[in-house]
N, C-alpha and C. Protein backbone atom coordinates (compact mmCIF):
# COMPACT_ATOMS: atom_id res chain seq x y z
N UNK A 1 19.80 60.36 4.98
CA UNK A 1 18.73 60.53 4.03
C UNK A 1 17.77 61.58 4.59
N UNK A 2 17.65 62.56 4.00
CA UNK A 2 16.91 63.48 4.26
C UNK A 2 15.46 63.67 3.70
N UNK A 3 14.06 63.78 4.59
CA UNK A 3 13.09 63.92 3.96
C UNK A 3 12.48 64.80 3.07
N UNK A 4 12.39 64.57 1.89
CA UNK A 4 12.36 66.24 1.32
C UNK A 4 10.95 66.29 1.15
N UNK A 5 10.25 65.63 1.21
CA UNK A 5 8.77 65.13 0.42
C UNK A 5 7.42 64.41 1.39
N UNK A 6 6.68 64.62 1.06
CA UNK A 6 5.21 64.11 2.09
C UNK A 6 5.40 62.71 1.53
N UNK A 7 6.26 62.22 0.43
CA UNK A 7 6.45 60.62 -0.11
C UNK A 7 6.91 59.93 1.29
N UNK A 8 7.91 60.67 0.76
CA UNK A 8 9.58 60.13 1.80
C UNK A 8 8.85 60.16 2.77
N UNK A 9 8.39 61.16 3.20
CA UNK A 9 8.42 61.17 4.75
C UNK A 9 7.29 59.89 5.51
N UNK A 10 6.38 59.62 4.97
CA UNK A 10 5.45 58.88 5.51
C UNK A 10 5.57 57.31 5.18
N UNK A 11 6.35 57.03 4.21
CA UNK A 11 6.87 55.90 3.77
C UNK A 11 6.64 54.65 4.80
N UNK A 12 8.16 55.30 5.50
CA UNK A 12 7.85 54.37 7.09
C UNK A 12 6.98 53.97 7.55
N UNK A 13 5.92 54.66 8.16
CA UNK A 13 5.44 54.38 9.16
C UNK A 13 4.09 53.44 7.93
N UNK A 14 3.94 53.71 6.54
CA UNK A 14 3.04 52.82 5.91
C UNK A 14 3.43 51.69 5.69
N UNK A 15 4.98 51.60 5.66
CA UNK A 15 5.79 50.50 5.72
C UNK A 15 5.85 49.08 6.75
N UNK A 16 5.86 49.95 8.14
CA UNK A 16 5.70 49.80 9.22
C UNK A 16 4.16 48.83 9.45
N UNK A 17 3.11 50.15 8.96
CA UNK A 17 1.46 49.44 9.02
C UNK A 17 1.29 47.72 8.45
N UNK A 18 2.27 47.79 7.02
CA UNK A 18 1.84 46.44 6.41
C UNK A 18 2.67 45.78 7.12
N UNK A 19 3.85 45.96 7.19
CA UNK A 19 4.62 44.50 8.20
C UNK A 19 3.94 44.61 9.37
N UNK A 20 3.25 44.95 10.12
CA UNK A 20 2.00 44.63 11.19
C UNK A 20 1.31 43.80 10.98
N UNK A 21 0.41 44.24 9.85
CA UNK A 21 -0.61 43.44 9.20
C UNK A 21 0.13 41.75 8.95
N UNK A 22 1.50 41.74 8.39
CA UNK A 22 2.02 40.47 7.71
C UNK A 22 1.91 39.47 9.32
N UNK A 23 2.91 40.65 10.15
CA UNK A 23 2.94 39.47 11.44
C UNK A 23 1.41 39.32 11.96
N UNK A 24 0.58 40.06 11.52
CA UNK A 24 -0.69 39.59 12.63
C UNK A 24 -1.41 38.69 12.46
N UNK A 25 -1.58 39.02 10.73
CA UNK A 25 -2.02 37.68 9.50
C UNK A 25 -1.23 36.72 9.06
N UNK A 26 -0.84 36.25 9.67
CA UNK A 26 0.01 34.96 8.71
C UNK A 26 -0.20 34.11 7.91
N UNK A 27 -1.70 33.76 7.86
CA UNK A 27 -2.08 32.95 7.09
C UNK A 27 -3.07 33.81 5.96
N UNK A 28 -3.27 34.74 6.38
CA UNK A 28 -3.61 35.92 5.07
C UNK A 28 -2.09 35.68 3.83
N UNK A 29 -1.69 36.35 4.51
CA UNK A 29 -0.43 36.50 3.82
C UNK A 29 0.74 35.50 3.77
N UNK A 30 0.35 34.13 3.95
CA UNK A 30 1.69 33.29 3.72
C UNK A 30 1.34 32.97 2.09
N UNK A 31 2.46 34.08 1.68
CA UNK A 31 3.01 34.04 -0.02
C UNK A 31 4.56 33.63 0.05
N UNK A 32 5.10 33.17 1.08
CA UNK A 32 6.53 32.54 1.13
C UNK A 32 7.06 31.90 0.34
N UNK A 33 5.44 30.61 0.14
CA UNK A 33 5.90 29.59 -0.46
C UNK A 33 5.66 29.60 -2.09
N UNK A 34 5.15 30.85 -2.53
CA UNK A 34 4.88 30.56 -3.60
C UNK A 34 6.35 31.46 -4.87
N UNK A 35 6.14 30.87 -5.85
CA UNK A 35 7.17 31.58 -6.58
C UNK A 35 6.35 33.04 -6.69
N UNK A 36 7.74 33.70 -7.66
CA UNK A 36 7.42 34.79 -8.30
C UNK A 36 6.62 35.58 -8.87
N UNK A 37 6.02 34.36 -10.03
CA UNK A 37 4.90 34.76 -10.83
C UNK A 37 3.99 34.33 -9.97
N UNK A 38 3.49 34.01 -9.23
CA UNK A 38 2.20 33.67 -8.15
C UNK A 38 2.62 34.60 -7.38
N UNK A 39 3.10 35.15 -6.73
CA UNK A 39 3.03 36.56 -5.81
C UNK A 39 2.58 37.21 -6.50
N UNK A 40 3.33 37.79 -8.27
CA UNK A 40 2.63 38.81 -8.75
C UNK A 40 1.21 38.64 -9.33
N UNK A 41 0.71 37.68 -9.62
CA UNK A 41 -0.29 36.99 -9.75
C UNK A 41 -1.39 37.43 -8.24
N UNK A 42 -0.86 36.96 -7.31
CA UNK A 42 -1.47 37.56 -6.05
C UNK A 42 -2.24 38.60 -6.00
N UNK A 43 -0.50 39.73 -6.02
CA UNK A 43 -1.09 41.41 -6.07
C UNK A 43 -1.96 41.48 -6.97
N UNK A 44 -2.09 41.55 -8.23
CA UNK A 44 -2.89 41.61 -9.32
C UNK A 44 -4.28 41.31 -8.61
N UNK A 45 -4.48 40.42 -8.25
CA UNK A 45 -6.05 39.59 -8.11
C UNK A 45 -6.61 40.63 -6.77
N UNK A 46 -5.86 41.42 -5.49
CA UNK A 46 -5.71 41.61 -4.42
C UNK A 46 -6.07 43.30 -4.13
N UNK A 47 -5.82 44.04 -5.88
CA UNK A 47 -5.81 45.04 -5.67
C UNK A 47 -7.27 46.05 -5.24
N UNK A 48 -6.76 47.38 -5.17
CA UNK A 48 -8.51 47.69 -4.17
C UNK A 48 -9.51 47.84 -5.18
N UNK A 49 -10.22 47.95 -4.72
CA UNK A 49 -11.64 48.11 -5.63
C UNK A 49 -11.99 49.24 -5.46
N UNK A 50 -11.76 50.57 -4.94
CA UNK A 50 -12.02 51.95 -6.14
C UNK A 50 -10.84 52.88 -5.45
N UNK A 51 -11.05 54.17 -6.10
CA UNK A 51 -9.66 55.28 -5.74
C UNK A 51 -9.67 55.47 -4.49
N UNK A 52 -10.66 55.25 -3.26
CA UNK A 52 -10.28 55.46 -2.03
C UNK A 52 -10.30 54.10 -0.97
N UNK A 53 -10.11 53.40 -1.42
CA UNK A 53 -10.04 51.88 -0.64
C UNK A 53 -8.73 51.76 0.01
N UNK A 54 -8.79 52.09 0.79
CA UNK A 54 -7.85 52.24 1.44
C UNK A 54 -6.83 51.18 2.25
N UNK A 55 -8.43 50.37 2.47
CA UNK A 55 -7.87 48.98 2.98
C UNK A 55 -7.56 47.85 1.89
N UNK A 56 -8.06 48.18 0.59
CA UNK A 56 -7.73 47.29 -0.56
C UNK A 56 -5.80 48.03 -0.35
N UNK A 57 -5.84 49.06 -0.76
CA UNK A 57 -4.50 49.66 -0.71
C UNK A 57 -3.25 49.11 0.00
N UNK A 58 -3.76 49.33 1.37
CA UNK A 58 -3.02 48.77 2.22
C UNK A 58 -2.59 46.82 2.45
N UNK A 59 -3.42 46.46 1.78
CA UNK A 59 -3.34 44.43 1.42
C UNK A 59 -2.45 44.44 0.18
N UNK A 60 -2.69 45.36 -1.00
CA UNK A 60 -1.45 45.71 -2.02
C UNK A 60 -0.47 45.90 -1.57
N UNK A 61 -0.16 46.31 -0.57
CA UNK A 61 1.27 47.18 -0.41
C UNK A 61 1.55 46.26 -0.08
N UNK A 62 0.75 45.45 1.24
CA UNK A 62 1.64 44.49 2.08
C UNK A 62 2.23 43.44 0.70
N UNK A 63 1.34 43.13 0.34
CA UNK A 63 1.87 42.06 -0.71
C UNK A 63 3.11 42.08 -1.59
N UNK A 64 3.31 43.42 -1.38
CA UNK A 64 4.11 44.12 -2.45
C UNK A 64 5.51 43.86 -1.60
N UNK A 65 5.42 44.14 -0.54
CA UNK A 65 6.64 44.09 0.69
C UNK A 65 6.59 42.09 0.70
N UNK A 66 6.19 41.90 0.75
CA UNK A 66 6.39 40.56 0.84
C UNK A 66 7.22 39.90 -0.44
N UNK A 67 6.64 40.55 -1.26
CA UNK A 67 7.55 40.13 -2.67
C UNK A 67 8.97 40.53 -2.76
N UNK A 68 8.93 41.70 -2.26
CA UNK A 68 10.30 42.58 -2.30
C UNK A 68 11.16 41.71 -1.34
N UNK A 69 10.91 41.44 -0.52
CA UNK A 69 11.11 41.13 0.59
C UNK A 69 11.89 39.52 0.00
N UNK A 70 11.34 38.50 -0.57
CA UNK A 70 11.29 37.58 -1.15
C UNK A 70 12.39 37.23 -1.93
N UNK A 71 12.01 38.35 -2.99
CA UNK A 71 12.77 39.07 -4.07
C UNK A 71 14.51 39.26 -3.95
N UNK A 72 14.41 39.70 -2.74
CA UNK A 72 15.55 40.24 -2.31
C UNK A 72 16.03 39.52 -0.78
N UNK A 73 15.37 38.29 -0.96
CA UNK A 73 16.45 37.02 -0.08
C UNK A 73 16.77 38.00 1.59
N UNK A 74 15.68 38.52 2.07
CA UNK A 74 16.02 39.53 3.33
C UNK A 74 15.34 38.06 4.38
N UNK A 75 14.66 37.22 4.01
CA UNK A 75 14.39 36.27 5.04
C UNK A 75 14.49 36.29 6.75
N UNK A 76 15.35 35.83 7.10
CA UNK A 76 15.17 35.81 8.60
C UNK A 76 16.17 36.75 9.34
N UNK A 77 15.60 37.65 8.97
CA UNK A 77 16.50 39.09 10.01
C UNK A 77 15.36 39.13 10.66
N UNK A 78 15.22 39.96 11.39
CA UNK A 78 14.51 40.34 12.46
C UNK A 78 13.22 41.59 11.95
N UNK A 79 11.67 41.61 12.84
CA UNK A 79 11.31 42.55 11.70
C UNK A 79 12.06 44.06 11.67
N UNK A 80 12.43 44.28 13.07
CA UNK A 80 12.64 46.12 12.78
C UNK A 80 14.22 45.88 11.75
N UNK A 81 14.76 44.83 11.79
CA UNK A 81 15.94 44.77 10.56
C UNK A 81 15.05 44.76 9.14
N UNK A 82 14.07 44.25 8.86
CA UNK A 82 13.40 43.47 7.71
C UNK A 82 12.70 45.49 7.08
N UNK A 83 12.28 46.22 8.18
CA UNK A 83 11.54 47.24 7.89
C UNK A 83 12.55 48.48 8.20
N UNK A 84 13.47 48.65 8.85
CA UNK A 84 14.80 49.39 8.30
C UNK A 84 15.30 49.27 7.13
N UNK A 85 15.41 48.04 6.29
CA UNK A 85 15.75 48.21 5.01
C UNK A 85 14.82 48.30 4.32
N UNK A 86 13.61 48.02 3.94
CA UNK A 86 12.60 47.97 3.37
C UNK A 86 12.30 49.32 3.09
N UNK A 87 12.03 50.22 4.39
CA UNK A 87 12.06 51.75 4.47
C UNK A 87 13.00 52.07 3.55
N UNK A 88 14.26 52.07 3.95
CA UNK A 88 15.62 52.54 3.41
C UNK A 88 15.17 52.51 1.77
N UNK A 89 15.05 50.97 1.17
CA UNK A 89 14.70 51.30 -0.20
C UNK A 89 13.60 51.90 -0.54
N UNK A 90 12.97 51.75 -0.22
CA UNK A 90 11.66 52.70 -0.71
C UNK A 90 11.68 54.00 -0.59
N UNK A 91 12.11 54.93 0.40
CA UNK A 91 12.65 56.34 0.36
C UNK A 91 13.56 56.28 -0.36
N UNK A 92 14.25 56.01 -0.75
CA UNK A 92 15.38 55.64 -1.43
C UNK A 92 15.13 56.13 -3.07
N UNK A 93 14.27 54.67 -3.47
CA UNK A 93 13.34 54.82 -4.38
C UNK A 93 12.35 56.39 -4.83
N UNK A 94 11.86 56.63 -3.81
CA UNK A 94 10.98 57.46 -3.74
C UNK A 94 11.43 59.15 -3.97
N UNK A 95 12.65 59.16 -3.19
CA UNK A 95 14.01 60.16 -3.34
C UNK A 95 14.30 60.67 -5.26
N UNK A 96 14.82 59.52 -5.34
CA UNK A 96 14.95 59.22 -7.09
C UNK A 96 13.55 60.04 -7.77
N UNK A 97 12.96 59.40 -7.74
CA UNK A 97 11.27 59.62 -8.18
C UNK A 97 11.30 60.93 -8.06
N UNK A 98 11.23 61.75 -6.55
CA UNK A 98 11.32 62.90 -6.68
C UNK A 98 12.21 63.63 -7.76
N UNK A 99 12.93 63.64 -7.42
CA UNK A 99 14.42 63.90 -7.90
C UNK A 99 14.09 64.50 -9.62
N UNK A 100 13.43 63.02 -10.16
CA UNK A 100 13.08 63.24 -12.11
C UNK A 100 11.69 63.73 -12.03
N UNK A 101 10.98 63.42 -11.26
CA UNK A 101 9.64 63.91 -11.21
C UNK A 101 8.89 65.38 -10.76
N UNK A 102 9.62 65.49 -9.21
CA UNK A 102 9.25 66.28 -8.61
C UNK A 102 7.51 65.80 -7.81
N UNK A 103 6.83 67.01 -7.40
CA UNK A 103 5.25 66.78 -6.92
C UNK A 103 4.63 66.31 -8.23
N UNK A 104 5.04 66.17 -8.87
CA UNK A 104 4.01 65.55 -10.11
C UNK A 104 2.78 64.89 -9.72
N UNK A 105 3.13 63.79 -8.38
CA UNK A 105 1.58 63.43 -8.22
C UNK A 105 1.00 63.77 -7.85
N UNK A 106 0.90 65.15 -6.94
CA UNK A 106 -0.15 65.78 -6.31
C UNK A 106 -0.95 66.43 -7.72
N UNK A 107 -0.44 66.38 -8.59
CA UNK A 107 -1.11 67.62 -9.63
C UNK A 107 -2.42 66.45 -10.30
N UNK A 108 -2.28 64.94 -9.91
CA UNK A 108 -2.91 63.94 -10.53
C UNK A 108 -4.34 63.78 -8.92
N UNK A 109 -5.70 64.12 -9.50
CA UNK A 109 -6.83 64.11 -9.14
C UNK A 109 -6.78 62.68 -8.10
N UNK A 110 -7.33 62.32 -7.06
CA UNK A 110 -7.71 60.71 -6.46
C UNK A 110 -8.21 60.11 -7.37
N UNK A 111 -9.36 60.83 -8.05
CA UNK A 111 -10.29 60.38 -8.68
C UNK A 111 -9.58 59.57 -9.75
N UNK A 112 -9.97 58.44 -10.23
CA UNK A 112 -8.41 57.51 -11.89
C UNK A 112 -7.53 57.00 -11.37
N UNK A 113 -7.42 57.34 -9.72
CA UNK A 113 -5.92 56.77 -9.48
C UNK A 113 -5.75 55.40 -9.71
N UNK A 114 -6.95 54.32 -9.34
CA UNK A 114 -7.20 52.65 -9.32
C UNK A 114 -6.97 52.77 -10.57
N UNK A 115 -7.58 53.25 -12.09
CA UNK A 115 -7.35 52.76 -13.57
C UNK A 115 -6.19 52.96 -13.66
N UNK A 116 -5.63 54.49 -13.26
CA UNK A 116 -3.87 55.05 -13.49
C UNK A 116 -2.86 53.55 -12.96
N UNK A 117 -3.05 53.16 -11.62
CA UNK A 117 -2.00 52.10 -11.38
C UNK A 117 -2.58 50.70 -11.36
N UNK A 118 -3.87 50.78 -12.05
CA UNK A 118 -3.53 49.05 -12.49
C UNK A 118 -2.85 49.45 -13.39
N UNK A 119 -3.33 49.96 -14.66
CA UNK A 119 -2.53 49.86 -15.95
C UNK A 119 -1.39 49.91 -16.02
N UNK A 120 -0.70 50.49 -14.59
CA UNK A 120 0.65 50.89 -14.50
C UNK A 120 1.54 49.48 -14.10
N UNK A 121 0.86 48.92 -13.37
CA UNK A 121 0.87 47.67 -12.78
C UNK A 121 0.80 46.75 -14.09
N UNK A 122 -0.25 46.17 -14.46
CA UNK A 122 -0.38 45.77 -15.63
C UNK A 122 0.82 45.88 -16.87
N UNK A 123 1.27 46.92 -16.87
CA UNK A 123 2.52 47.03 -18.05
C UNK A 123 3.75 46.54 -17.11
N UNK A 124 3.90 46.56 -15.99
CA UNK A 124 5.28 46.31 -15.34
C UNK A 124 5.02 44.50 -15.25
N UNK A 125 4.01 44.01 -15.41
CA UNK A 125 3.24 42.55 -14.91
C UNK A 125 3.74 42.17 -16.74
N UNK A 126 3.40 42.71 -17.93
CA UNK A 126 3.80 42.37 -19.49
C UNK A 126 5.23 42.37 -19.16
N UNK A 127 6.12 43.14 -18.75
CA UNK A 127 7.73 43.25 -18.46
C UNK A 127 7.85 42.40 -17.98
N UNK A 128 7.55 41.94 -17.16
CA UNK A 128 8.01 40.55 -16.14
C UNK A 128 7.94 39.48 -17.13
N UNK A 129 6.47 39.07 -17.48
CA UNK A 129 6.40 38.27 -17.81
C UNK A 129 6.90 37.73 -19.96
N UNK A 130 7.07 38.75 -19.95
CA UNK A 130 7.31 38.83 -21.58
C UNK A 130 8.61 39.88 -22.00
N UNK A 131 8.82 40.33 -21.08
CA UNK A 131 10.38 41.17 -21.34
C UNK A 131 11.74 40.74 -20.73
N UNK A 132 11.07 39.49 -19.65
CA UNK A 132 12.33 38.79 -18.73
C UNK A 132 12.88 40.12 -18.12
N UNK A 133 11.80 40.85 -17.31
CA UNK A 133 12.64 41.79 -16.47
C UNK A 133 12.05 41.55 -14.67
N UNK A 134 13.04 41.33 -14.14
CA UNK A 134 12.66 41.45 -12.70
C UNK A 134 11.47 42.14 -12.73
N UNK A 135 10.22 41.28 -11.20
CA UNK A 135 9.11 42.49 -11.05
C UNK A 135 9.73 43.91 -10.58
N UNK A 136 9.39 44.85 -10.77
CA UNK A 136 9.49 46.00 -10.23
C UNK A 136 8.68 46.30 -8.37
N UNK A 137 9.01 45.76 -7.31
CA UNK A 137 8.55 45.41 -6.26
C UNK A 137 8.18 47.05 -5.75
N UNK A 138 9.77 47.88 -5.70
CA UNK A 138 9.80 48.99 -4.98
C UNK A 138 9.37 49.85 -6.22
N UNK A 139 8.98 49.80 -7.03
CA UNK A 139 7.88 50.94 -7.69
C UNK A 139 6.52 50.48 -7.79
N UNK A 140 6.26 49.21 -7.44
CA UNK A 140 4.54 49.18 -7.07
C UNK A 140 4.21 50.11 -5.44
N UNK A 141 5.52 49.55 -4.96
CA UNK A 141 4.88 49.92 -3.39
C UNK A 141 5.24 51.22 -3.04
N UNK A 142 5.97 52.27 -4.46
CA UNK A 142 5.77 53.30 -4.59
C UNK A 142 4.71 54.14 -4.89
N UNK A 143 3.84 53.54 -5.81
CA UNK A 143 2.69 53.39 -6.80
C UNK A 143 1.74 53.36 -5.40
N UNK A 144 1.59 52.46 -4.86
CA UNK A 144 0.44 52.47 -4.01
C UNK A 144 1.19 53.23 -3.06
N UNK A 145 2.41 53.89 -2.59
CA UNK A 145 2.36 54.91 -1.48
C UNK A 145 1.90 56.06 -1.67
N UNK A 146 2.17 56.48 -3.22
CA UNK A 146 1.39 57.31 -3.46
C UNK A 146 -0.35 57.87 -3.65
N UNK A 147 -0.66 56.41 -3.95
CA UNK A 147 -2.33 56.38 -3.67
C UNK A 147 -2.61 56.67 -2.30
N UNK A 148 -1.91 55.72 -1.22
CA UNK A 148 -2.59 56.14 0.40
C UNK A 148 -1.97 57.57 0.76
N UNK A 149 -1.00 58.12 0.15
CA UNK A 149 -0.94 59.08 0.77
C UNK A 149 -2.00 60.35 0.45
N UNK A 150 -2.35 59.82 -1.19
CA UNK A 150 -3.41 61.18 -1.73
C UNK A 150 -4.70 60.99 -0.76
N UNK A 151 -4.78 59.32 -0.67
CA UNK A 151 -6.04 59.02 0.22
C UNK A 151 -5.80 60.11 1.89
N UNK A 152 -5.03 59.50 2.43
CA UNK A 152 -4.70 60.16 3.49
C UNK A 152 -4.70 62.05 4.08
N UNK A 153 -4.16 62.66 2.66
CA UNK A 153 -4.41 64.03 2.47
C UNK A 153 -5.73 64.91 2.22
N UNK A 154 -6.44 63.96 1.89
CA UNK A 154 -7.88 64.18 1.29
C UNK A 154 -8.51 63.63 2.68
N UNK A 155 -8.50 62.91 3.26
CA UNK A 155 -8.95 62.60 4.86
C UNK A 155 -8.70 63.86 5.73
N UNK A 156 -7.22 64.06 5.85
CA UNK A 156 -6.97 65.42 6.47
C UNK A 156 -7.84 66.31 5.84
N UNK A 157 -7.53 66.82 5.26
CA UNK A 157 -8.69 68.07 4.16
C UNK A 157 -10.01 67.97 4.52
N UNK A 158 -10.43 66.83 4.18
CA UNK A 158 -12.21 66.74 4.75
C UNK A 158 -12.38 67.16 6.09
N UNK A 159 -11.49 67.15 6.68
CA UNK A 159 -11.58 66.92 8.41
C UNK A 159 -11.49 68.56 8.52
N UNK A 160 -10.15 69.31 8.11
CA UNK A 160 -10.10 70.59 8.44
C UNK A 160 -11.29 71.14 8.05
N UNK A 161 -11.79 70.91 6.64
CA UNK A 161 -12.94 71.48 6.19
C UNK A 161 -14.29 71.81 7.46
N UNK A 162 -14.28 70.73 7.56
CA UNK A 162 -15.47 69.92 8.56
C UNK A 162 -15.25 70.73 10.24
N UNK A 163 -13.74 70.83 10.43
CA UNK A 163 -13.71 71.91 11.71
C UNK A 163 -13.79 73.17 11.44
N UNK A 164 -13.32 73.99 10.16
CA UNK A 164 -13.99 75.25 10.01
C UNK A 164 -15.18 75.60 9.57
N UNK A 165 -16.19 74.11 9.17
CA UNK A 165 -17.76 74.83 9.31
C UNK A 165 -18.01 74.78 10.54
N UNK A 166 -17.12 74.10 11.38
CA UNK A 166 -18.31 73.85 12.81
C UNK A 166 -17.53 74.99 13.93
N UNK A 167 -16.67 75.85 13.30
CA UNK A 167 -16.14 76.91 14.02
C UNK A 167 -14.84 76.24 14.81
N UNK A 168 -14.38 75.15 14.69
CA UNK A 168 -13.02 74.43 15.16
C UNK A 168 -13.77 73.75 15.99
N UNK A 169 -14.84 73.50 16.07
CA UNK A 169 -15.03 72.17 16.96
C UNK A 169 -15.91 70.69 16.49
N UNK A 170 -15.26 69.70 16.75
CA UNK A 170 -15.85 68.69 16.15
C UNK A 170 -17.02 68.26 16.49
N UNK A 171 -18.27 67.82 15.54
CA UNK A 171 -19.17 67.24 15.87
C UNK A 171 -19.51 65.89 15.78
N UNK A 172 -20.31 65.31 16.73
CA UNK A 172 -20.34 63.81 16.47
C UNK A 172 -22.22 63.64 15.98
């Protein structure tokens, strides 16, 4: 699998961040026991509170991996087994996406992104629950990879900005 994309490529290691978070929090995040519609019920209630929340972002995703995770009966492998595949689908996923899409989301502002994927969220949450279609796990936690990564790019950016007023050197 080849990275073609700032998606793909960072996937991992955001992948990586929330299964951290899952093992560190356990009792944050013990959604084991609950069914389906209460996980997605979860995410819903969990999501961030504005376009750069980063840490709301990152409690979505995890949640999102937990469902998938769930979803897809991966239970007691080991974590770097649990986040090798997890990765795998989501680049995977994300590959695809490219593929029909292309950069399409860079051309979409930070600013709307929280209204853009609840609603997006929200219509896949009516499917579930009124279309009898599986949640869509690996396109939420596509959905929010794409939010932390715009977040993330716009961090970089401020920063370069911020070293060429100060002539390349940082100020504190």
């Amino acid at each position: 699998m080849t990275n073609t994309n700032e998606l793909v490529s960072r996937a991992p290691s955001l992948v990586s961040e929330a299964i951290l978070r899952i093992n560190e929090n356990k009792g944050r995040y013990d959604l084991g026991q609950m069914n389906e519609g209460e996980r997605v019920l979860e995410l819903m209630k969990r999501l961030p509170q504005s376009d750069d929340d980063r840490e709301g972002l990152m409690d979505s995703l995890t949640i999102a991996i937990i469902g998938y995770r769930e979803s897809q009966a991966l239970g007691p492998s080991t974590i770097e087994e649990q986040n090798k595949k997890i990765s795998e689908d989501l680049q995977l996923q994300l590959e695809n996406d490219n593929n029909r899409w292309g950069d399409t989301w860079k051309r979409r502002p930070m600013e709307g992104q929280l209204e853009r994927t609840k609603a997006r969220f929200e219509d896949y949450v009516d499917q579930y629950e009124n279309g009898n279609q599986p949640f869509p796990w690996l396109k939420v936690m596509g959905g929010e990879i794409i939010c932390l990564v715009r977040i993330d790019l716009q961090t970089i950016e401020n920063y370069k900005n911020s070293l060429a007023k100060n002539g390349g050197f940082e100020t504190k």
